[in-house]
C-alpha atoms as a PDB file:
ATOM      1  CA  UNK A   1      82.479 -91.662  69.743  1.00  0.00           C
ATOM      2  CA  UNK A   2      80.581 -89.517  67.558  1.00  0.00           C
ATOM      3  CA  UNK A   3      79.023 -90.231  63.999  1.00  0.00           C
ATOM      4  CA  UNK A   4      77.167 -88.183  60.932  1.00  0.00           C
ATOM      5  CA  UNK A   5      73.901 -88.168  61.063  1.00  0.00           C
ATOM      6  CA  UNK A   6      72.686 -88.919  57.434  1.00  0.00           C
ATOM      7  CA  UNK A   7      69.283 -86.950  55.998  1.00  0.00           C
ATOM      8  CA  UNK A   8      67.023 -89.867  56.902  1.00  0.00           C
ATOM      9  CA  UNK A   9      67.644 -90.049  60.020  1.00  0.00           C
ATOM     10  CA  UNK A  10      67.859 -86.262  60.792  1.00  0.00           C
ATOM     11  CA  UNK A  11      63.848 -86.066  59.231  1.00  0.00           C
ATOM     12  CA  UNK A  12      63.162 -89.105  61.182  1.00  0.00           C
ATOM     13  CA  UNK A  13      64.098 -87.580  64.306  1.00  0.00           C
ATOM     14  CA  UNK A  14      62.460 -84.550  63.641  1.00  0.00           C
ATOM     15  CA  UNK A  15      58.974 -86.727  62.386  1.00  0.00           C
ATOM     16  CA  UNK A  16      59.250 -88.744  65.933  1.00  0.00           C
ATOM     17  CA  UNK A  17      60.022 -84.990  67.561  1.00  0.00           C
ATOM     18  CA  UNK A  18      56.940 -83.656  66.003  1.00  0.00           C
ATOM     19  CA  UNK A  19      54.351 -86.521  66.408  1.00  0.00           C
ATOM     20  CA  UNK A  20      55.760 -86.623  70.588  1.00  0.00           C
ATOM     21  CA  UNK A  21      54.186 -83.157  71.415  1.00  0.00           C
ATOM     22  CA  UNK A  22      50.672 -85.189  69.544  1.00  0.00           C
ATOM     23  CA  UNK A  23      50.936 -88.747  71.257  1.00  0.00           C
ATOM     24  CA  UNK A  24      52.429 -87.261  74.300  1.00  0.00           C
ATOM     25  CA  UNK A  25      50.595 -83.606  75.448  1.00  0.00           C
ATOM     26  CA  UNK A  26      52.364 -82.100  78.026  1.00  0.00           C
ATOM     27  CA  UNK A  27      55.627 -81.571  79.627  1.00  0.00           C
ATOM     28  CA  UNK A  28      56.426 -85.080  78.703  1.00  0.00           C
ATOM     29  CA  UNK A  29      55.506 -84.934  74.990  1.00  0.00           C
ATOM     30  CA  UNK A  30      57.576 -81.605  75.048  1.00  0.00           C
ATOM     31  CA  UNK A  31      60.595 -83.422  77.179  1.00  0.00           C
ATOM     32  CA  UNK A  32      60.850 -85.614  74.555  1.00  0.00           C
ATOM     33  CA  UNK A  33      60.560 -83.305  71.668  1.00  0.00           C
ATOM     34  CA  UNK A  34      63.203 -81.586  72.277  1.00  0.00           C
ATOM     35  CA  UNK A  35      65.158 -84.467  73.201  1.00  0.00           C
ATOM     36  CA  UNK A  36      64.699 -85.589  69.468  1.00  0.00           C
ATOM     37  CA  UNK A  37      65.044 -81.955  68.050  1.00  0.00           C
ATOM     38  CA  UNK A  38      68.777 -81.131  70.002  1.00  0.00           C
ATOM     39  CA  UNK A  39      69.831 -84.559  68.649  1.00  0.00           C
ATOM     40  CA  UNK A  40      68.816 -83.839  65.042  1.00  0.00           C
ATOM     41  CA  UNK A  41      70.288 -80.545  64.873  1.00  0.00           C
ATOM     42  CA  UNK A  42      73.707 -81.354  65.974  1.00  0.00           C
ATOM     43  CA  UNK A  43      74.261 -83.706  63.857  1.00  0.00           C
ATOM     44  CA  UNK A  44      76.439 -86.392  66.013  1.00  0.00           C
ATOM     45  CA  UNK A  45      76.077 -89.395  68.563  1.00  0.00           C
ATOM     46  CA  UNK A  46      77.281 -88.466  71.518  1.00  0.00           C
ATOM     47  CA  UNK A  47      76.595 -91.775  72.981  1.00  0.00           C
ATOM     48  CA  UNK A  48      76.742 -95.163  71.956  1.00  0.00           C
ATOM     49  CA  UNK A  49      73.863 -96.965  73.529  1.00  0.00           C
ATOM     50  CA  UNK A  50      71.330 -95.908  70.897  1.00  0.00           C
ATOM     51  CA  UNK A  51      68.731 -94.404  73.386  1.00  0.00           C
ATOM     52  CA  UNK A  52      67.472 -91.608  71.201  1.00  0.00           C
ATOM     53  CA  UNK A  53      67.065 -94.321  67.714  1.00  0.00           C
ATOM     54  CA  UNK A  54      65.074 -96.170  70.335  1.00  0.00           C
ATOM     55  CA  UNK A  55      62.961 -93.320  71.434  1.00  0.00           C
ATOM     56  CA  UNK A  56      62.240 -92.337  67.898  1.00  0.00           C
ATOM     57  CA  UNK A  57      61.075 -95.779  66.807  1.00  0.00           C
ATOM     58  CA  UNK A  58      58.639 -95.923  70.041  1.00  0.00           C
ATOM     59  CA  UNK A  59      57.140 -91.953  69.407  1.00  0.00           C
ATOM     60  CA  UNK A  60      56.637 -93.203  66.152  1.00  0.00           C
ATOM     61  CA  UNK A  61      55.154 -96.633  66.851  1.00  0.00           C
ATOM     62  CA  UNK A  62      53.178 -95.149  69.178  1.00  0.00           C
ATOM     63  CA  UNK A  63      51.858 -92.648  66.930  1.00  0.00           C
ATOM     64  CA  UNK A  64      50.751 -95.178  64.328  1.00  0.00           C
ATOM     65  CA  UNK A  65      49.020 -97.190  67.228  1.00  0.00           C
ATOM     66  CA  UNK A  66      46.988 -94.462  68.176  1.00  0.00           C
ATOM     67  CA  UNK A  67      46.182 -93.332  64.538  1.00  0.00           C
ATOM     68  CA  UNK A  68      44.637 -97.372  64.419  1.00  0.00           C
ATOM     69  CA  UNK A  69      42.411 -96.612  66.883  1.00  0.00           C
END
């Protein structure tokens, strides 16, 4: 299955890219970063289960927790 990526989403995953290598410093922050980054810049789903809208909505919850504190 693959779908279009709009413009929204494509700047939210590369927001939630950016803000990972912040919240998360290390090889985990830059993990998911590119995670986010590859996903943006192709442009398509490649899977159906949603894992990388879900990643990008916890990076960037996360990232507003900590900017709370």
């Amino acid at each position: 299955m693959t779908v279009e990526i709009d413009r929204v989403d494509r700047a939210r995953y590369l927001a939630a890219a950016e803000r990972a290598r912040r919240v998360y410093p290390g090889a985990l922050g830059e993990l998911v970063a590119r995670e986010l980054q590859a996903y943006a810049e192709f442009g398509f789903r490649l899977a159906g289960d949603l894992l990388v809208d879900r990643l990008a909505a916890e990076v960037l919850a996360e990232a507003d927790r900590g900017s709370e504190r």
